[in-house]
PDB file of N, CA and C in Angstrom:
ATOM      1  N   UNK A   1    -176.112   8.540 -84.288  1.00  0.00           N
ATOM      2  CA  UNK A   1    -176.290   8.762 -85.718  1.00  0.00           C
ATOM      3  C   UNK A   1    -174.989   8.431 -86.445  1.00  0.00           C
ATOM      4  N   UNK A   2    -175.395   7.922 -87.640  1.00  0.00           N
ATOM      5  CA  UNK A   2    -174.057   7.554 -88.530  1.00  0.00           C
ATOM      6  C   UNK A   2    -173.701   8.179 -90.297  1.00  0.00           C
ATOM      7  N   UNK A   3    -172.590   8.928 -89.782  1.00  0.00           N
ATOM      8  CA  UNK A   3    -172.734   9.440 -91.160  1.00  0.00           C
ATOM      9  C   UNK A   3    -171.647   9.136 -92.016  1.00  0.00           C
ATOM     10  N   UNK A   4    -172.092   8.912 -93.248  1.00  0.00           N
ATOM     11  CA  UNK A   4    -171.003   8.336 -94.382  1.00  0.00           C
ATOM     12  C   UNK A   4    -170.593   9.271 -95.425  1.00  0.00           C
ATOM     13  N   UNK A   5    -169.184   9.395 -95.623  1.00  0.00           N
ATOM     14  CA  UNK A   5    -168.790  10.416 -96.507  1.00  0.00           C
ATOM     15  C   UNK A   5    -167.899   9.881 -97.615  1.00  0.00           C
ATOM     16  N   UNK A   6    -168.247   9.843 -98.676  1.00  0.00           N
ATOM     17  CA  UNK A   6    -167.833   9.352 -99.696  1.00  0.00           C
ATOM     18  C   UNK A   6    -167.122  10.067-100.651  1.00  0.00           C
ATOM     19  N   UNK A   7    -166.205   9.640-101.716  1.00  0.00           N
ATOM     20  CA  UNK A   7    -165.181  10.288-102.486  1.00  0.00           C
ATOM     21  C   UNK A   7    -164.849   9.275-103.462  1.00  0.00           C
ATOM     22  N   UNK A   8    -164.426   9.657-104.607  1.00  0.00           N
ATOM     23  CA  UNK A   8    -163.774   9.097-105.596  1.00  0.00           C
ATOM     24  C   UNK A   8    -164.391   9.571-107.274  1.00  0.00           C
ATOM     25  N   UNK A   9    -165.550   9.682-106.666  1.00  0.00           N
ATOM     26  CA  UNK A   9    -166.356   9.680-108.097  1.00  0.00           C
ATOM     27  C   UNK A   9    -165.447  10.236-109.233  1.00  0.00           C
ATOM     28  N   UNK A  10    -166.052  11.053-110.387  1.00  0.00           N
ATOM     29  CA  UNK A  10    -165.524  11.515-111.500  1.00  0.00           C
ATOM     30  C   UNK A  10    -166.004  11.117-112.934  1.00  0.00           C
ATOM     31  N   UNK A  11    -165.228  11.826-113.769  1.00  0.00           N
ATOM     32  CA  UNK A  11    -165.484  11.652-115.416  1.00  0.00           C
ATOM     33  C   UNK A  11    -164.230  10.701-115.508  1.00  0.00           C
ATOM     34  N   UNK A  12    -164.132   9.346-116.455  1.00  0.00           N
ATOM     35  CA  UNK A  12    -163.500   8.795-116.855  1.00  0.00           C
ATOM     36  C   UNK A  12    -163.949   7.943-118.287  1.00  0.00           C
ATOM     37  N   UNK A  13    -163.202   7.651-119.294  1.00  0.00           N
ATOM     38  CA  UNK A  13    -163.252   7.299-120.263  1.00  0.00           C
ATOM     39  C   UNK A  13    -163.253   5.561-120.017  1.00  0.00           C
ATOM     40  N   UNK A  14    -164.371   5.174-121.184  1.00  0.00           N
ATOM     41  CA  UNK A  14    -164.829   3.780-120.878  1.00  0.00           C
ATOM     42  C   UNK A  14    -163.414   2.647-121.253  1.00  0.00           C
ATOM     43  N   UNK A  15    -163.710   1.919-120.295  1.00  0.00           N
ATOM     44  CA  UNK A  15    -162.085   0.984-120.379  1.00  0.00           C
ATOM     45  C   UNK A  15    -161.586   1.212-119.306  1.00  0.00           C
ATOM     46  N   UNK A  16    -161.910   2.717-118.489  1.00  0.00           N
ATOM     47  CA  UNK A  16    -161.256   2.935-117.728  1.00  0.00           C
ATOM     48  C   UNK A  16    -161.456   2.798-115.937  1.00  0.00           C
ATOM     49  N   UNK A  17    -160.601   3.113-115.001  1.00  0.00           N
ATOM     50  CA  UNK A  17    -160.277   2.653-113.464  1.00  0.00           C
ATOM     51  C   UNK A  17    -161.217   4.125-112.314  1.00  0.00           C
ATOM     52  N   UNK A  18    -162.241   3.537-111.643  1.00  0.00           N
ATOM     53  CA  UNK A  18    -162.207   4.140-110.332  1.00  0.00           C
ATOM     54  C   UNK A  18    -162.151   3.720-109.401  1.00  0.00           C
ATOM     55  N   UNK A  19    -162.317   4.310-108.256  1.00  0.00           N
ATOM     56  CA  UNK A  19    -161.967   3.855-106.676  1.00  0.00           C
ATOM     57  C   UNK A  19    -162.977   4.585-105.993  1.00  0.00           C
ATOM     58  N   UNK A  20    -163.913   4.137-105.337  1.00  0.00           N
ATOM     59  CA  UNK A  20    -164.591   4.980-104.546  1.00  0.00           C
ATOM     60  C   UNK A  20    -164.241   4.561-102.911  1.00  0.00           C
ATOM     61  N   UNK A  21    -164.213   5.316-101.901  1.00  0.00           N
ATOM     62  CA  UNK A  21    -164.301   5.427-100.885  1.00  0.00           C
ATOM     63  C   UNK A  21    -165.084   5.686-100.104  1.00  0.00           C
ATOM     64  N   UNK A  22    -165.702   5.097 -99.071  1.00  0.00           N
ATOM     65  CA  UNK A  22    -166.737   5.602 -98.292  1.00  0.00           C
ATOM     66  C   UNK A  22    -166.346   5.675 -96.821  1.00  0.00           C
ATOM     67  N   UNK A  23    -166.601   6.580 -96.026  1.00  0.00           N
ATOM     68  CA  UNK A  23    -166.258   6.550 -94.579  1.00  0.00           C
ATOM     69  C   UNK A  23    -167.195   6.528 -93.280  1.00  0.00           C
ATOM     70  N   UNK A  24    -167.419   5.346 -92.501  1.00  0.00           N
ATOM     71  CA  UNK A  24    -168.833   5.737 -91.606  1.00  0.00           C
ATOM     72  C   UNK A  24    -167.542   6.457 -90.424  1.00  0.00           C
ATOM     73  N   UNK A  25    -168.403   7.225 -89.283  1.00  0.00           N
ATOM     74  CA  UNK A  25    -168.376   8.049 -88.344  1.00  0.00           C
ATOM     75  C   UNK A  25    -169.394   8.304 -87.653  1.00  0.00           C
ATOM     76  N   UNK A  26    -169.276   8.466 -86.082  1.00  0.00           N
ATOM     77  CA  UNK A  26    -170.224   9.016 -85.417  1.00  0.00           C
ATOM     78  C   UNK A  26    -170.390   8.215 -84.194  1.00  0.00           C
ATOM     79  N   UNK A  27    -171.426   8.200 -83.167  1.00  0.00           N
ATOM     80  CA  UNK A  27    -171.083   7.629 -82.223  1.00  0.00           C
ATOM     81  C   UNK A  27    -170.802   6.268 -82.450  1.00  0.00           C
ATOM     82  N   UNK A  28    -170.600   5.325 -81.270  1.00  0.00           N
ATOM     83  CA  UNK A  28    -170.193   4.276 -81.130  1.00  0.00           C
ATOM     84  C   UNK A  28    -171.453   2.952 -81.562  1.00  0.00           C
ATOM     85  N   UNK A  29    -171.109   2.485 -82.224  1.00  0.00           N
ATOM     86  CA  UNK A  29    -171.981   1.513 -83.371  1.00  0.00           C
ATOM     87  C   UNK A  29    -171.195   0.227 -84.047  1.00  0.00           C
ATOM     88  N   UNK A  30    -172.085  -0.643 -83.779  1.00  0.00           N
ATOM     89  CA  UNK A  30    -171.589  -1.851 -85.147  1.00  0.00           C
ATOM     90  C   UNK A  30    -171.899  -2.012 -86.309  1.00  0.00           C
ATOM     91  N   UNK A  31    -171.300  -2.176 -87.076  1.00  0.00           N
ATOM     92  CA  UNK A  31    -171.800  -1.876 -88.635  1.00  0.00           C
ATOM     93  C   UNK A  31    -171.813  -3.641 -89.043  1.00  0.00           C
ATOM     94  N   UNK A  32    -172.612  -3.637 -89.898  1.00  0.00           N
ATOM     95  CA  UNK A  32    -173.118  -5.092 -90.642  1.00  0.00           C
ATOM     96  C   UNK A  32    -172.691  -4.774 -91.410  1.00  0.00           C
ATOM     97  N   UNK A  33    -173.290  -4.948 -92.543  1.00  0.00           N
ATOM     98  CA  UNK A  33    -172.951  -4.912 -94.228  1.00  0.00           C
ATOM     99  C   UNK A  33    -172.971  -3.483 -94.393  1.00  0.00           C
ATOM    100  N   UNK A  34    -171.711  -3.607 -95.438  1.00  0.00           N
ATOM    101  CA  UNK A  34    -171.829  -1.859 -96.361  1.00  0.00           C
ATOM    102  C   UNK A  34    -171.547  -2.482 -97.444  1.00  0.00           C
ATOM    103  N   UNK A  35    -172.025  -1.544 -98.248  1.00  0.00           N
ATOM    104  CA  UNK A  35    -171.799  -1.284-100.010  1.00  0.00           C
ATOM    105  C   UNK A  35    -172.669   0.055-100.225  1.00  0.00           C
ATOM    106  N   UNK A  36    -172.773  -0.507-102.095  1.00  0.00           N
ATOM    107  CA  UNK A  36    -173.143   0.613-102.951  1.00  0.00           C
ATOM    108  C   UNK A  36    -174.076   0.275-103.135  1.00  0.00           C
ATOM    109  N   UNK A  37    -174.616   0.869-103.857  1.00  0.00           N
ATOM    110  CA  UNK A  37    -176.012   1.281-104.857  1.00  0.00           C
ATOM    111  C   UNK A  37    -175.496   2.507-105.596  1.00  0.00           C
ATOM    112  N   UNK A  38    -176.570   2.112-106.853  1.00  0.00           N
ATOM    113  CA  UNK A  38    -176.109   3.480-107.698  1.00  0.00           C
ATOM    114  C   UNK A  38    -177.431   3.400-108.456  1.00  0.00           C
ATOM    115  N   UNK A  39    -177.510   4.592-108.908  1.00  0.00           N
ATOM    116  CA  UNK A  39    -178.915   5.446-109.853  1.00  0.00           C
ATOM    117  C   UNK A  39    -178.553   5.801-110.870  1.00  0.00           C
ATOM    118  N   UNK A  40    -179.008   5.074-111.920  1.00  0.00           N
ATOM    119  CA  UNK A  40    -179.030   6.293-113.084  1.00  0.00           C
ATOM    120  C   UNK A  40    -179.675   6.927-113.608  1.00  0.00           C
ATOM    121  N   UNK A  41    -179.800   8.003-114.856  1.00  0.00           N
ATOM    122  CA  UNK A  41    -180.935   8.940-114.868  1.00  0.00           C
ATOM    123  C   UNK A  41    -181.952   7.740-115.183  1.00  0.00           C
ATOM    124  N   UNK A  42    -183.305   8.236-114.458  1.00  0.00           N
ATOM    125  CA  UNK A  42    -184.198   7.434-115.223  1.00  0.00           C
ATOM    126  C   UNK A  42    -184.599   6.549-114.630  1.00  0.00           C
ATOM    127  N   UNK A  43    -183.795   5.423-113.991  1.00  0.00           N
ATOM    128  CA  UNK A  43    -183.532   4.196-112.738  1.00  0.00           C
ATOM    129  C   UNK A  43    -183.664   4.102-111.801  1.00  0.00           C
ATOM    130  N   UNK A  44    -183.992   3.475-111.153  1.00  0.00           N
ATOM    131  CA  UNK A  44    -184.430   2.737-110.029  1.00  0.00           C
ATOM    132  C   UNK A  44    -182.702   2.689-109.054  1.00  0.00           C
ATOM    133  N   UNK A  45    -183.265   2.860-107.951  1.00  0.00           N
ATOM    134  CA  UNK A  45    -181.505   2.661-107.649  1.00  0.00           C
ATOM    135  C   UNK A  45    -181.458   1.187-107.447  1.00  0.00           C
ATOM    136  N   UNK A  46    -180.347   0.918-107.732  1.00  0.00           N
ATOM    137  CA  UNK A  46    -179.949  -0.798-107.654  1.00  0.00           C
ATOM    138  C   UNK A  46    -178.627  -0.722-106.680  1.00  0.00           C
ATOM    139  N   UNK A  47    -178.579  -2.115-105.965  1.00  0.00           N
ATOM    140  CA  UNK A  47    -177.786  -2.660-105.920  1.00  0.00           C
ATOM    141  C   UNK A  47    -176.392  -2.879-106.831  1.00  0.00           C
ATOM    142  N   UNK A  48    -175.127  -2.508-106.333  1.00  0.00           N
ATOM    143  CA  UNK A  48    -173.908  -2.781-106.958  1.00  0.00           C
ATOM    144  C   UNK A  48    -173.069  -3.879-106.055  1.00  0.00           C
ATOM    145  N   UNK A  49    -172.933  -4.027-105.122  1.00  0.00           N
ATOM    146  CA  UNK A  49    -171.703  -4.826-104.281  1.00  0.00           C
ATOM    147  C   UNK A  49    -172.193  -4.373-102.642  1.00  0.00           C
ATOM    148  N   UNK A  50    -171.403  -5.406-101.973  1.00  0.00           N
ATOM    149  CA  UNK A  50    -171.728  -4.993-100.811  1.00  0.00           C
ATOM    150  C   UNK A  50    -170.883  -5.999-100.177  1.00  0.00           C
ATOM    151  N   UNK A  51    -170.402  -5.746 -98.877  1.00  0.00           N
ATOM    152  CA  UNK A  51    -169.422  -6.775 -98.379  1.00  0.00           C
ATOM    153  C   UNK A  51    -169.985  -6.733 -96.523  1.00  0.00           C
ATOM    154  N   UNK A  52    -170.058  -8.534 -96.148  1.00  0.00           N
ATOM    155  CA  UNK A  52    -170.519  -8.172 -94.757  1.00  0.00           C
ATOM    156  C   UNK A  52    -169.628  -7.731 -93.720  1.00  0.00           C
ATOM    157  N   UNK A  53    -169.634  -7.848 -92.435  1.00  0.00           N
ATOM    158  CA  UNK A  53    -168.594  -7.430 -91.641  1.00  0.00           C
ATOM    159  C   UNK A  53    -168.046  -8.861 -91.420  1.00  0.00           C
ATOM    160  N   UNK A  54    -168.364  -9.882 -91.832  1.00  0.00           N
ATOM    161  CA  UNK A  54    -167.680 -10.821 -91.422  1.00  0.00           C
ATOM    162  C   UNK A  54    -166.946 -11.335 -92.923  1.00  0.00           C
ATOM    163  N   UNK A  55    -166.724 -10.723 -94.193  1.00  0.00           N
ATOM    164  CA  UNK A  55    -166.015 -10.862 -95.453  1.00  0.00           C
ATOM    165  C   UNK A  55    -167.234 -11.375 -96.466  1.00  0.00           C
ATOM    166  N   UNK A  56    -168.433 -11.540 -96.187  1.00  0.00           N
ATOM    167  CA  UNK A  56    -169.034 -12.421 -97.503  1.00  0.00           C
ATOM    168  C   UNK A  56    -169.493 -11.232 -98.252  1.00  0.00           C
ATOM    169  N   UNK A  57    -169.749 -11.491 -99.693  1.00  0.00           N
ATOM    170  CA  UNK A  57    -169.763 -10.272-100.961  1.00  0.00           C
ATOM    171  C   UNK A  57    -170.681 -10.933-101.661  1.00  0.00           C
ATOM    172  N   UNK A  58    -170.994  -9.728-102.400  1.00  0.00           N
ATOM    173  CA  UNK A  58    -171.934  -9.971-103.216  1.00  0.00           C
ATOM    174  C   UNK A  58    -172.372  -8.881-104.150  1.00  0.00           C
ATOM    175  N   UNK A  59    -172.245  -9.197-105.523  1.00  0.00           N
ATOM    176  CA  UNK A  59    -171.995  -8.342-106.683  1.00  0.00           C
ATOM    177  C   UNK A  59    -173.323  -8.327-107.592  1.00  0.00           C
ATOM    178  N   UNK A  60    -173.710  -7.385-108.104  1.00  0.00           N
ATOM    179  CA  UNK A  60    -174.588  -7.422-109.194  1.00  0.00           C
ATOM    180  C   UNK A  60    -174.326  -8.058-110.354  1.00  0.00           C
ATOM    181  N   UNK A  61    -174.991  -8.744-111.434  1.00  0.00           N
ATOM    182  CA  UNK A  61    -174.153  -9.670-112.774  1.00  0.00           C
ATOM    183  C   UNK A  61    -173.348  -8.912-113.176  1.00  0.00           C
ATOM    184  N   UNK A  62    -173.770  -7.205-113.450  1.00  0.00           N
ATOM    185  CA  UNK A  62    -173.310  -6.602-115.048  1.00  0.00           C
ATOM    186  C   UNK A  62    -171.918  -5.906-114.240  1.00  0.00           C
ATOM    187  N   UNK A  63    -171.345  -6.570-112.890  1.00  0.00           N
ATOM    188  CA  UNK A  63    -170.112  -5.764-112.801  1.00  0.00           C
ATOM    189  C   UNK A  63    -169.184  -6.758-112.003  1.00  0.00           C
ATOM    190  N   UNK A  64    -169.524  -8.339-111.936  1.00  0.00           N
ATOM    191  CA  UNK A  64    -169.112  -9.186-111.645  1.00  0.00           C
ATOM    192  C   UNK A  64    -167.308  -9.201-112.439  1.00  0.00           C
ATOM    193  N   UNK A  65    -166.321  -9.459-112.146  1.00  0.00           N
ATOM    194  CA  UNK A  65    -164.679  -9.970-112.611  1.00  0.00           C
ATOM    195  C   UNK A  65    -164.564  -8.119-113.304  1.00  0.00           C
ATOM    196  N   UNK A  66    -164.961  -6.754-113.054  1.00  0.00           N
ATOM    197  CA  UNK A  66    -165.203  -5.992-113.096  1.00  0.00           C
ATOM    198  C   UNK A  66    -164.483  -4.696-111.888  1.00  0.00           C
ATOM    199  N   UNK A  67    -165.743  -4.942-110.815  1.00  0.00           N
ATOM    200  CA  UNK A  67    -165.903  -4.159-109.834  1.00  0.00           C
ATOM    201  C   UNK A  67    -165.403  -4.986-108.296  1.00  0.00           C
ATOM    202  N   UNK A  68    -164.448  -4.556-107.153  1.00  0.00           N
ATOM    203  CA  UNK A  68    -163.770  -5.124-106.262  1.00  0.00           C
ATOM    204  C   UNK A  68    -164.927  -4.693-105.125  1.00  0.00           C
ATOM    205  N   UNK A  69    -165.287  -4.756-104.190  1.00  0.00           N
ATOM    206  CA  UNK A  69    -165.686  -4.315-102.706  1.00  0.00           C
ATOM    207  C   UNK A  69    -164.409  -4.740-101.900  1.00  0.00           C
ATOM    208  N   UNK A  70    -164.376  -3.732-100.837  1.00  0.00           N
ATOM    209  CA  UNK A  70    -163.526  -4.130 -99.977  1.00  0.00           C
ATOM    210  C   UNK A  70    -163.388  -3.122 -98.870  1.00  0.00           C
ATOM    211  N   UNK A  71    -163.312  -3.515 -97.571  1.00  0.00           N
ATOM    212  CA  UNK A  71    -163.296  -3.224 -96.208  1.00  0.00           C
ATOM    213  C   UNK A  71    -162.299  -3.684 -95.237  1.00  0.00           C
ATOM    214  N   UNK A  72    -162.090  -1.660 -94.760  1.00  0.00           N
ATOM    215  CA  UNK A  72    -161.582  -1.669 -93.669  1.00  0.00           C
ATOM    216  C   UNK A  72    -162.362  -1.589 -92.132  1.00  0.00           C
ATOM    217  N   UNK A  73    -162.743  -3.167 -91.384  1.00  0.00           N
ATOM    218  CA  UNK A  73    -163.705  -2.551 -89.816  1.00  0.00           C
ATOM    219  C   UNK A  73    -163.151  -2.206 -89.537  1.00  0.00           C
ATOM    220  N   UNK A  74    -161.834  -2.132 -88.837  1.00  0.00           N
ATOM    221  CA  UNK A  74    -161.640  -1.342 -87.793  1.00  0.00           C
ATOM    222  C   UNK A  74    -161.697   0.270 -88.563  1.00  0.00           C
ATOM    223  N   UNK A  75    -161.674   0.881 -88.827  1.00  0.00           N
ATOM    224  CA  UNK A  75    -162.287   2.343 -90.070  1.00  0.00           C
ATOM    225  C   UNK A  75    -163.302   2.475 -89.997  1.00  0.00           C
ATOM    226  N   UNK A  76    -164.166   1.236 -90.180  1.00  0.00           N
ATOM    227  CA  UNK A  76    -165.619   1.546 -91.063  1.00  0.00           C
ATOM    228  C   UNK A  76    -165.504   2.105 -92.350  1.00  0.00           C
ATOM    229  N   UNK A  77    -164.828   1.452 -92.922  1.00  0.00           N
ATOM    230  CA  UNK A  77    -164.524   2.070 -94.196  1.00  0.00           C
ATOM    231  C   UNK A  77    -164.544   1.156 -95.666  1.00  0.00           C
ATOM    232  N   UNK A  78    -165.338   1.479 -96.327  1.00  0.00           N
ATOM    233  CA  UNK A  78    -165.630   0.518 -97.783  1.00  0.00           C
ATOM    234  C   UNK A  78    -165.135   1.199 -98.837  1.00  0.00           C
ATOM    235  N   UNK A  79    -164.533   0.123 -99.497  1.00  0.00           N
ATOM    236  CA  UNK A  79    -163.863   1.130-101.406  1.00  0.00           C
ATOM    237  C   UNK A  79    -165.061   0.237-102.313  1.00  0.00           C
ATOM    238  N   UNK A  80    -164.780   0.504-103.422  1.00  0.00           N
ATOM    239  CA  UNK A  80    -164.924  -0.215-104.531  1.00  0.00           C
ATOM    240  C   UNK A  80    -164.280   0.220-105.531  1.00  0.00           C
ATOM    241  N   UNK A  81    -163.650  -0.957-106.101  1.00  0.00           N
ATOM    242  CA  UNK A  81    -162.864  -0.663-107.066  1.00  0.00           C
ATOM    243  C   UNK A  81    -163.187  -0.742-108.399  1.00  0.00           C
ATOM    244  N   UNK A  82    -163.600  -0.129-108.994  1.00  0.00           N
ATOM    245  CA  UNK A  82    -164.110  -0.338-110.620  1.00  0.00           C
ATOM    246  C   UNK A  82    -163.013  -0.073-111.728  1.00  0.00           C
ATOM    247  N   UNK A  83    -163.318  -1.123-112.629  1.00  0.00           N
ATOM    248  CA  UNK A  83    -162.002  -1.281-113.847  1.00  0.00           C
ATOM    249  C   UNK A  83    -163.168  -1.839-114.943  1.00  0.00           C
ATOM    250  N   UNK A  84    -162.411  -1.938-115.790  1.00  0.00           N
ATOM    251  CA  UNK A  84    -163.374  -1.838-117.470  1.00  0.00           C
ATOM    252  C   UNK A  84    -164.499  -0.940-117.082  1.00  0.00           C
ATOM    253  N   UNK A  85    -164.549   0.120-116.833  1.00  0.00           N
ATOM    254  CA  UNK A  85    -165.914   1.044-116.423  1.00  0.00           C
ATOM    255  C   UNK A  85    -166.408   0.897-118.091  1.00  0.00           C
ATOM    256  N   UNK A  86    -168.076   1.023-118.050  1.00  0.00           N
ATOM    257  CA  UNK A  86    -168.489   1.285-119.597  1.00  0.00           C
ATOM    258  C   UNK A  86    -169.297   2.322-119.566  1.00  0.00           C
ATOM    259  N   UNK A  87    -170.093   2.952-120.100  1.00  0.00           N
ATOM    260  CA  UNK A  87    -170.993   4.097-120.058  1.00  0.00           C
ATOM    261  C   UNK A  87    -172.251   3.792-119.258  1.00  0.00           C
ATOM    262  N   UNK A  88    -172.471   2.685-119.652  1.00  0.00           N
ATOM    263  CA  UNK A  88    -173.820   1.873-118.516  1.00  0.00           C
ATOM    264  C   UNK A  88    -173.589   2.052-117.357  1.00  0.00           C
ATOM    265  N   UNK A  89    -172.458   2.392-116.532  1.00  0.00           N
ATOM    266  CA  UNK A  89    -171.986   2.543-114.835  1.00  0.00           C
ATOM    267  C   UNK A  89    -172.147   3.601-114.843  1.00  0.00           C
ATOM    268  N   UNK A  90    -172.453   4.489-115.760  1.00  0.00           N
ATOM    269  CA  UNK A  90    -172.928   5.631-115.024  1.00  0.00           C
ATOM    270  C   UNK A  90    -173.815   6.072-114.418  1.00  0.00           C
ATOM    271  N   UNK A  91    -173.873   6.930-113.571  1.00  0.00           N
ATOM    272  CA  UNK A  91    -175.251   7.120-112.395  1.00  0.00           C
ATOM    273  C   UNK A  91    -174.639   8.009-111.321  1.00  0.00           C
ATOM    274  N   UNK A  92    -175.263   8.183-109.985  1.00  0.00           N
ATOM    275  CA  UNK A  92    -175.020   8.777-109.116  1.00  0.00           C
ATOM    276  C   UNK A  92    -174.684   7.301-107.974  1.00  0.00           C
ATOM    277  N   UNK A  93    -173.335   7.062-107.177  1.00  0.00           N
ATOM    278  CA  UNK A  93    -172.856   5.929-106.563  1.00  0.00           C
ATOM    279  C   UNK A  93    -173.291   5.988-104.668  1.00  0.00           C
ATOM    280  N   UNK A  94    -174.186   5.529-104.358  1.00  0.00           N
ATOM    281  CA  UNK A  94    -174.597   5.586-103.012  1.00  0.00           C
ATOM    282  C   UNK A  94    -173.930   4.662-101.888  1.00  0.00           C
ATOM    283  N   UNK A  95    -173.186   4.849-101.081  1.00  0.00           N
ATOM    284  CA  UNK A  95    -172.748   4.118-100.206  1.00  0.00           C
ATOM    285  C   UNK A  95    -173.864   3.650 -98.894  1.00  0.00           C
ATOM    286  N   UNK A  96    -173.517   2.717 -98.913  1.00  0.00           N
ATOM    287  CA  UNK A  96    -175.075   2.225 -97.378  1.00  0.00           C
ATOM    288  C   UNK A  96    -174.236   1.188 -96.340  1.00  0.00           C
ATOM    289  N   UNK A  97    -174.017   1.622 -95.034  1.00  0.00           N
ATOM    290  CA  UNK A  97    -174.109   0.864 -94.107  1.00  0.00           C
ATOM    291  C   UNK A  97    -175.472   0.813 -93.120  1.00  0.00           C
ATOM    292  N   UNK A  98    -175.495  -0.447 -92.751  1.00  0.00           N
ATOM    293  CA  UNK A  98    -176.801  -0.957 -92.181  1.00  0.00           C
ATOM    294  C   UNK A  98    -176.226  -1.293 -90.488  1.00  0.00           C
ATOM    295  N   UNK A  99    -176.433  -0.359 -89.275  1.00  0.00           N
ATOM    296  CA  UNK A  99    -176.636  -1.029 -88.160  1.00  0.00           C
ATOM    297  C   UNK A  99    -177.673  -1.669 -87.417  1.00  0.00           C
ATOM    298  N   UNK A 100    -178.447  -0.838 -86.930  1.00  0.00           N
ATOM    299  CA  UNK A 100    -179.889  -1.451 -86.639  1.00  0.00           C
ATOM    300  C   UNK A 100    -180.945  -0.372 -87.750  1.00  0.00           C
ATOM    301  N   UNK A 101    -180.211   0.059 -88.581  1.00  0.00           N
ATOM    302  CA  UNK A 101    -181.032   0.527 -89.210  1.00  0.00           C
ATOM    303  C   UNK A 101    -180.416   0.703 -90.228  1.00  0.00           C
ATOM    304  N   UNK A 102    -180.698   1.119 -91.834  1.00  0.00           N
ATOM    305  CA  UNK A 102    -179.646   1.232 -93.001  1.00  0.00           C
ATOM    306  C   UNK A 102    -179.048   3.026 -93.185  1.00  0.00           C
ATOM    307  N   UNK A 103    -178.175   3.839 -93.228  1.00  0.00           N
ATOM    308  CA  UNK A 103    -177.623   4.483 -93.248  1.00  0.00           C
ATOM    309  C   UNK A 103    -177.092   4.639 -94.705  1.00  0.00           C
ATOM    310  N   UNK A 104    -177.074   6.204 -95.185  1.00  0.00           N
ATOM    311  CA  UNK A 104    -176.954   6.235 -96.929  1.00  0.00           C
ATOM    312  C   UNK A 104    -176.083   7.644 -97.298  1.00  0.00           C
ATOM    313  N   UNK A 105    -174.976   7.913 -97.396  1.00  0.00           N
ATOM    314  CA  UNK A 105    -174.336   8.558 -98.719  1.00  0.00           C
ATOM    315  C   UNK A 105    -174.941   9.935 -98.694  1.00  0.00           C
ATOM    316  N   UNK A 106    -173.988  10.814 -99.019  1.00  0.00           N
ATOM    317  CA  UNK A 106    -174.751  11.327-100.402  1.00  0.00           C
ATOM    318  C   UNK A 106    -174.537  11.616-101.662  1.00  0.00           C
ATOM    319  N   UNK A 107    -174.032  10.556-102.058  1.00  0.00           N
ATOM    320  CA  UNK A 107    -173.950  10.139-103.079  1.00  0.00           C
ATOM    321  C   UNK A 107    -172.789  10.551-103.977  1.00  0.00           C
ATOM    322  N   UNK A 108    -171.964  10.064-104.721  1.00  0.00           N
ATOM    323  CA  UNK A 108    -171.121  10.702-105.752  1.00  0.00           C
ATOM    324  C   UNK A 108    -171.084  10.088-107.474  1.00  0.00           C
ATOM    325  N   UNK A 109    -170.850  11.707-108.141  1.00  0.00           N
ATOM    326  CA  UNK A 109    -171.319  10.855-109.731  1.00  0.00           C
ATOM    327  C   UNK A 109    -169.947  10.342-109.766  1.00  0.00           C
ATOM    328  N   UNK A 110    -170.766   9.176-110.931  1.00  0.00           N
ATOM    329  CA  UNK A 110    -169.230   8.711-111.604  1.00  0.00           C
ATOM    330  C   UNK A 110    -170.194   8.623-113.116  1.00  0.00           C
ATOM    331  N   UNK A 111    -169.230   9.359-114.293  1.00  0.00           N
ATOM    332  CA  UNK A 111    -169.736   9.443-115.199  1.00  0.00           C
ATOM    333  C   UNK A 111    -168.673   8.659-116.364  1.00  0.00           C
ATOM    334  N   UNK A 112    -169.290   7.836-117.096  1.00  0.00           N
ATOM    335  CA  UNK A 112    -167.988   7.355-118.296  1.00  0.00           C
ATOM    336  C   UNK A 112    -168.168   7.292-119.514  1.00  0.00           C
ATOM    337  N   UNK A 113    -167.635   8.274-120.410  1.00  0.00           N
ATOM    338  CA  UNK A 113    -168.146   8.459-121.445  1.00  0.00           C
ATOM    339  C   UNK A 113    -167.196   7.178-122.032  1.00  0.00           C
ATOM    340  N   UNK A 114    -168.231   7.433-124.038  1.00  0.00           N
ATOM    341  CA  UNK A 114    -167.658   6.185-124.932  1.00  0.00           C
ATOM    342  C   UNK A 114    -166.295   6.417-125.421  1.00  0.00           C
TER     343      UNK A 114
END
């Protein structure tokens, strides 16, 4: 079993910088792709970023020259870096690694007021 523990979330003012962190653990496993997803009230969870284990990425439009992905394998460990945050990024931020099966978070808010 693989479990992911995540950190960074928070209240921040729009314009402004987060960092989320995510950490997989647990027995011995290869991890494929990790990233995010995030929910907001109301929403569907979507896709935000995601990076494979071999470096290829891939961003949603509305957070493209925005939002960073980035990974440590030997860790198992994914950030994302968010800058110009706007009020629209707000939601609840889900981290997902996928081994032979997809693995999920539980989740942290990031809220940004105007």
């Amino acid at each position: 079993q693989v479990q992911l523990v995540e950190s960074g979330g928070g209240l921040v003012q729009a314009g402004g910088s987060l960092r989320l962190s995510c950490a997989a653990s647990g027995r011995a496993f290869r991890i494929d792709d990790m990233g995010w997803y995030r929910q907001a009230p109301g929403k569907q969870r979507e896709l935000v970023a995601y990076r494979s284990v071999g470096g290829i990425t891939k961003y949603a439009d509305d957070v493209k020259g925005r939002f960073t992905i980035s990974r440590d394998n030997p860790s198992n460990t994914v950030y994302l870096r968010m800058n110009s945050l706007k009020p629209e990024d707000t939601g609840v931020y889900y981290c997902y690694a996928d081994t032979l099966q997809s693995h999920w978070g539980q989740g942290t808010q990031v809220t940004v007021s105007p």
